[in-house]
Protein backbone atom coordinates (compact mmCIF):
# COMPACT_ATOMS: atom_id res chain seq x y z
CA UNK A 1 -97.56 63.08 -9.12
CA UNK A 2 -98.12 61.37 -12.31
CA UNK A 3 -101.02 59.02 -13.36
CA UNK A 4 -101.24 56.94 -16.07
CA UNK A 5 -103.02 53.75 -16.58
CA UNK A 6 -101.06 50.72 -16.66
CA UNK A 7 -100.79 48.60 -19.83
CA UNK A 8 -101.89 45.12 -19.97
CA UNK A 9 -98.43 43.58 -19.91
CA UNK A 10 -98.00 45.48 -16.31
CA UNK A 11 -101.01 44.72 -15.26
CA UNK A 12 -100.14 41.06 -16.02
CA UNK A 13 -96.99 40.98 -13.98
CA UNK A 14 -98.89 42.96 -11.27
CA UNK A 15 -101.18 40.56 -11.20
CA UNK A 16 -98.09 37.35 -10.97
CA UNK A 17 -96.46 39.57 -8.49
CA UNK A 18 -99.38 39.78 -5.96
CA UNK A 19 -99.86 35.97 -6.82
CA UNK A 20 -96.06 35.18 -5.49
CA UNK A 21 -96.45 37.77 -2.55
CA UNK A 22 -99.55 35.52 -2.07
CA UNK A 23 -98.16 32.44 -1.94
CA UNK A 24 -94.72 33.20 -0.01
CA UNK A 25 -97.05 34.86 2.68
CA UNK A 26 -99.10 31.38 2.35
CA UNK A 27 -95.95 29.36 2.39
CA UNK A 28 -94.69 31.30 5.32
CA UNK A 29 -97.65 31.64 7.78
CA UNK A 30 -99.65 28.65 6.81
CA UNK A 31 -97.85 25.94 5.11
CA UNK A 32 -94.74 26.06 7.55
CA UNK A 33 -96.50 26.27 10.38
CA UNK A 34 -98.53 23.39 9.47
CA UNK A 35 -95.65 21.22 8.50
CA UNK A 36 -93.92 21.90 11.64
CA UNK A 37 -97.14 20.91 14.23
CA UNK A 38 -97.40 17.45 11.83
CA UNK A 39 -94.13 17.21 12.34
CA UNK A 40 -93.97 18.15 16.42
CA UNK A 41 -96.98 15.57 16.55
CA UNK A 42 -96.02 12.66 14.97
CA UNK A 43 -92.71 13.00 17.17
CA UNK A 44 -95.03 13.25 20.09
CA UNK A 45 -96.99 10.51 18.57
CA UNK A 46 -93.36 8.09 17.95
CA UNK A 47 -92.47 9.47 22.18
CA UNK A 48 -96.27 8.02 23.51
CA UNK A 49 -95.56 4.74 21.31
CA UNK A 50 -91.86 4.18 22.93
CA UNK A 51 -93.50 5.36 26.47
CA UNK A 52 -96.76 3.04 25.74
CA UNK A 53 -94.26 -0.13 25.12
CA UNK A 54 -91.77 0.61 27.56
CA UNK A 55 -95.12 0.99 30.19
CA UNK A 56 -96.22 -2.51 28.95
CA UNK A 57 -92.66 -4.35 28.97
CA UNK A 58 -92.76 -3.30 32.41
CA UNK A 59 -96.69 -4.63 33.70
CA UNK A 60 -95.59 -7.74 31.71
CA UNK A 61 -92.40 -8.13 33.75
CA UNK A 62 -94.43 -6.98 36.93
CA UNK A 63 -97.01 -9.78 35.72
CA UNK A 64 -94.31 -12.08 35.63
CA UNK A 65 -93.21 -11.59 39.04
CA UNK A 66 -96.50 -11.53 40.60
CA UNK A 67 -97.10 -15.27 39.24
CA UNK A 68 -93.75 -16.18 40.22
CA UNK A 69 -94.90 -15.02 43.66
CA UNK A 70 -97.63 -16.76 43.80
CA UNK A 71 -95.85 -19.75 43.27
CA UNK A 72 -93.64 -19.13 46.49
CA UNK A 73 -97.10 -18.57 48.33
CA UNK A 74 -98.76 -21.68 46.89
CA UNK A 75 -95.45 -23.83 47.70
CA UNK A 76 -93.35 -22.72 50.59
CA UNK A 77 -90.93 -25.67 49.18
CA UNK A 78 -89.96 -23.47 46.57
CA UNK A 79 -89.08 -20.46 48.71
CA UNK A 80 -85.86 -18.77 48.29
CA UNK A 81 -83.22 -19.11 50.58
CA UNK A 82 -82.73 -16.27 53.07
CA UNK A 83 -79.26 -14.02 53.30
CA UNK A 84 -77.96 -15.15 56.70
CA UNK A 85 -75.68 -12.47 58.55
CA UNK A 86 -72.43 -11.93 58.04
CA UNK A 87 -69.36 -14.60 58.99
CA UNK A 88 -72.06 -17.21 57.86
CA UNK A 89 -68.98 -19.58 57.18
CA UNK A 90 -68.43 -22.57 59.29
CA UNK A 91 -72.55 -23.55 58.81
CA UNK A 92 -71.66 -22.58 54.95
CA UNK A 93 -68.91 -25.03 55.05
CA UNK A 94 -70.99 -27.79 56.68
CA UNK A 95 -73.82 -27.95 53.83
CA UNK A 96 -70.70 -27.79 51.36
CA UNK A 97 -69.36 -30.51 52.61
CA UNK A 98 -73.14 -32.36 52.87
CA UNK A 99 -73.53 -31.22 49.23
CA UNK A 100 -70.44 -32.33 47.95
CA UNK A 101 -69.68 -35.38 50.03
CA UNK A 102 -71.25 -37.41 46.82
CA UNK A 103 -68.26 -36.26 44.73
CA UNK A 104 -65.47 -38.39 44.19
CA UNK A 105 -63.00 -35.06 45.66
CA UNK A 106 -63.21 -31.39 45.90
CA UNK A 107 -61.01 -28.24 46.49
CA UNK A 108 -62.03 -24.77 47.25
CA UNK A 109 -60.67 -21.47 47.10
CA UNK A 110 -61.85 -18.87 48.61
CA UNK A 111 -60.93 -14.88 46.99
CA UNK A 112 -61.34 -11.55 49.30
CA UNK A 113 -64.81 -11.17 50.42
CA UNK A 114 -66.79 -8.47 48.68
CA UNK A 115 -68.02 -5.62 51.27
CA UNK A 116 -70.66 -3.50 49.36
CA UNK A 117 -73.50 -2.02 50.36
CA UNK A 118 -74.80 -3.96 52.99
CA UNK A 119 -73.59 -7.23 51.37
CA UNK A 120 -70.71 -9.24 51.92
CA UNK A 121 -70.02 -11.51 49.14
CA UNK A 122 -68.14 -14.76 49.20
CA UNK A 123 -67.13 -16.33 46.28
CA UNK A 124 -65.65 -19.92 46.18
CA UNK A 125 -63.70 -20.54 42.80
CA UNK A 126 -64.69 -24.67 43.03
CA UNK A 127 -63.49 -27.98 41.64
CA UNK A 128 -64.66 -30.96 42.19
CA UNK A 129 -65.22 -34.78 40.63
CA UNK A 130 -68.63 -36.95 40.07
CA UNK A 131 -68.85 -40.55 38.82
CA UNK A 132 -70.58 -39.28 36.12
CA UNK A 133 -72.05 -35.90 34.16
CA UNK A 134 -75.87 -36.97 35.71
CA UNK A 135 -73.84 -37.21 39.14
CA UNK A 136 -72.10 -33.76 38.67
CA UNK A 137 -75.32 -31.99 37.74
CA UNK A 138 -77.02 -33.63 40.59
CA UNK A 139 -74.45 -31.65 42.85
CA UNK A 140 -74.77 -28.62 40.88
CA UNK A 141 -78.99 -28.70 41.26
CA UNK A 142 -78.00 -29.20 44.96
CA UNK A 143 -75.38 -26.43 45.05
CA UNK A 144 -77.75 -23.48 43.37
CA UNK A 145 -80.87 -25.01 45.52
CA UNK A 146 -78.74 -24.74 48.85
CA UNK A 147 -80.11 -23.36 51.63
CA UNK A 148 -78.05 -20.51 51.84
CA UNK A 149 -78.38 -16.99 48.83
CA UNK A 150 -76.33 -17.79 46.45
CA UNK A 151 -75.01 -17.34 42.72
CA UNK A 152 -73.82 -19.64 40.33
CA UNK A 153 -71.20 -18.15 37.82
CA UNK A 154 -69.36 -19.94 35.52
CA UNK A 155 -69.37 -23.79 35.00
CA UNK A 156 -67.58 -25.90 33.01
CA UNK A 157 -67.96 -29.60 32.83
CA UNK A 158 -64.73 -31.68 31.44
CA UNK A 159 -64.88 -35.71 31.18
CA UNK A 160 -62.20 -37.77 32.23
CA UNK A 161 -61.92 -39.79 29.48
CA UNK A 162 -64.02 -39.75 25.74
CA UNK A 163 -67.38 -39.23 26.93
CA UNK A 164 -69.07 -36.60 29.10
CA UNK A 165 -72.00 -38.83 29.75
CA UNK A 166 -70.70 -42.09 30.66
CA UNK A 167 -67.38 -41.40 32.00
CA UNK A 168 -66.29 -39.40 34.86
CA UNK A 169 -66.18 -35.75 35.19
CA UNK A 170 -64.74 -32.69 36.86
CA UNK A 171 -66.58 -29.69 37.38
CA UNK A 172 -65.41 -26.35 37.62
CA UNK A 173 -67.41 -23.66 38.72
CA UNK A 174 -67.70 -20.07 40.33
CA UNK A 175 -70.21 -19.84 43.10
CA UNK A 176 -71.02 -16.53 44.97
CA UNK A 177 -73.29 -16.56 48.69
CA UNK A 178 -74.40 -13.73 49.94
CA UNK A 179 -74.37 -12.67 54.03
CA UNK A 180 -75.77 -9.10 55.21
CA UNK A 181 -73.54 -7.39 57.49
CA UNK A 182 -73.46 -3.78 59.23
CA UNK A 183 -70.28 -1.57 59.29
CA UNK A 184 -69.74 -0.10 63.12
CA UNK A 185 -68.88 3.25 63.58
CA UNK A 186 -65.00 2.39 63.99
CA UNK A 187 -64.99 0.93 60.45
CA UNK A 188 -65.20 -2.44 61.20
CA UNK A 189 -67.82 -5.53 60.12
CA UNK A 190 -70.17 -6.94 62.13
């Protein structure tokens, strides 16, 4: 085997190639793996910050219901109304007619009942009149307040003549109550 000493020039690029072998081994054991935990940490960082708001929306909503509980507790006037059982509709149609025997005329139609989960739903597609718009919401207050679960969907309030304030009006509105029921084992509602 042959020695000789190397000349400066191969020295020199000896020298620049154990500087690049260097620095890929840095790049590849050091500087990636560093880049990739400050990268795995601020995504775990970004993940706590969604979780951390998420966890907050939620104790502010659960704030939010605890006062409006307290509410109910401090006035039982303000309690809302139970779900009566199912076939609920001849005392349903006697606090309609209460409600609404302040309007100037009425009609109601009454879609399929809704069977799901536990809950029978009965929508009313209504119409009715009122002497006026403050008369009309009056009955509308009355309607969502009623003593009986229900659901106000759409309303629409149309005068008579120029003026919704002053003038007559007729309401139309979608209005869903609720009733629990129990399915027997032959299939049918009870």
């Amino acid at each position: 085997m042959m020695q000789r000493e190397f000349s400066p020039r191969e020295k020199t690029l000896l020298l620049i190639l154990v500087f690049l072998i260097l620095a890929m081994l840095y790049y590849v054991a050091v500087h990636q793996n560093i880049v990739t935990n400050i990268t795995d940490a601020d995504l775990r960082s970004q993940f706590a910050q969604s979780e951390l708001a998420l966890e907050r929306a939620r104790l502010d909503r659960l704030e939010t219901m605890q006062a409006e509980l307290e509410i109910y507790k401090e006035d039982p006037t303000k309690m809302i109304a139970p779900v009566p059982d199912y076939d609920n509709i001849q005392p349903l149609m006697i606090e309609l007619n209460r409600i609404l025997q302040g309007s100037t005329g009425y009609n109601l139609v009454f879609p399929d009942i809704d069977f799901t989960s536990g809950l029978a739903r009965r929508s009313i597609n209504m119409t009715f009149g009122a002497s006026d718009y403050v008369k009309a919401k009056s009955i509308l207050n009355e309607l969502m307040n009623c003593k009986y679960r229900n659901l106000v969907g759409t309303v629409s309030f149309t005068a008579v003549g120029n003026d919704l304030k002053t003038g007559a009006v007729t309401v139309k509105m979608d209005i869903t109550f609720y009733e629990m029921y129990q399915e027997t084992t032959a299939g049918t509602v009870q």
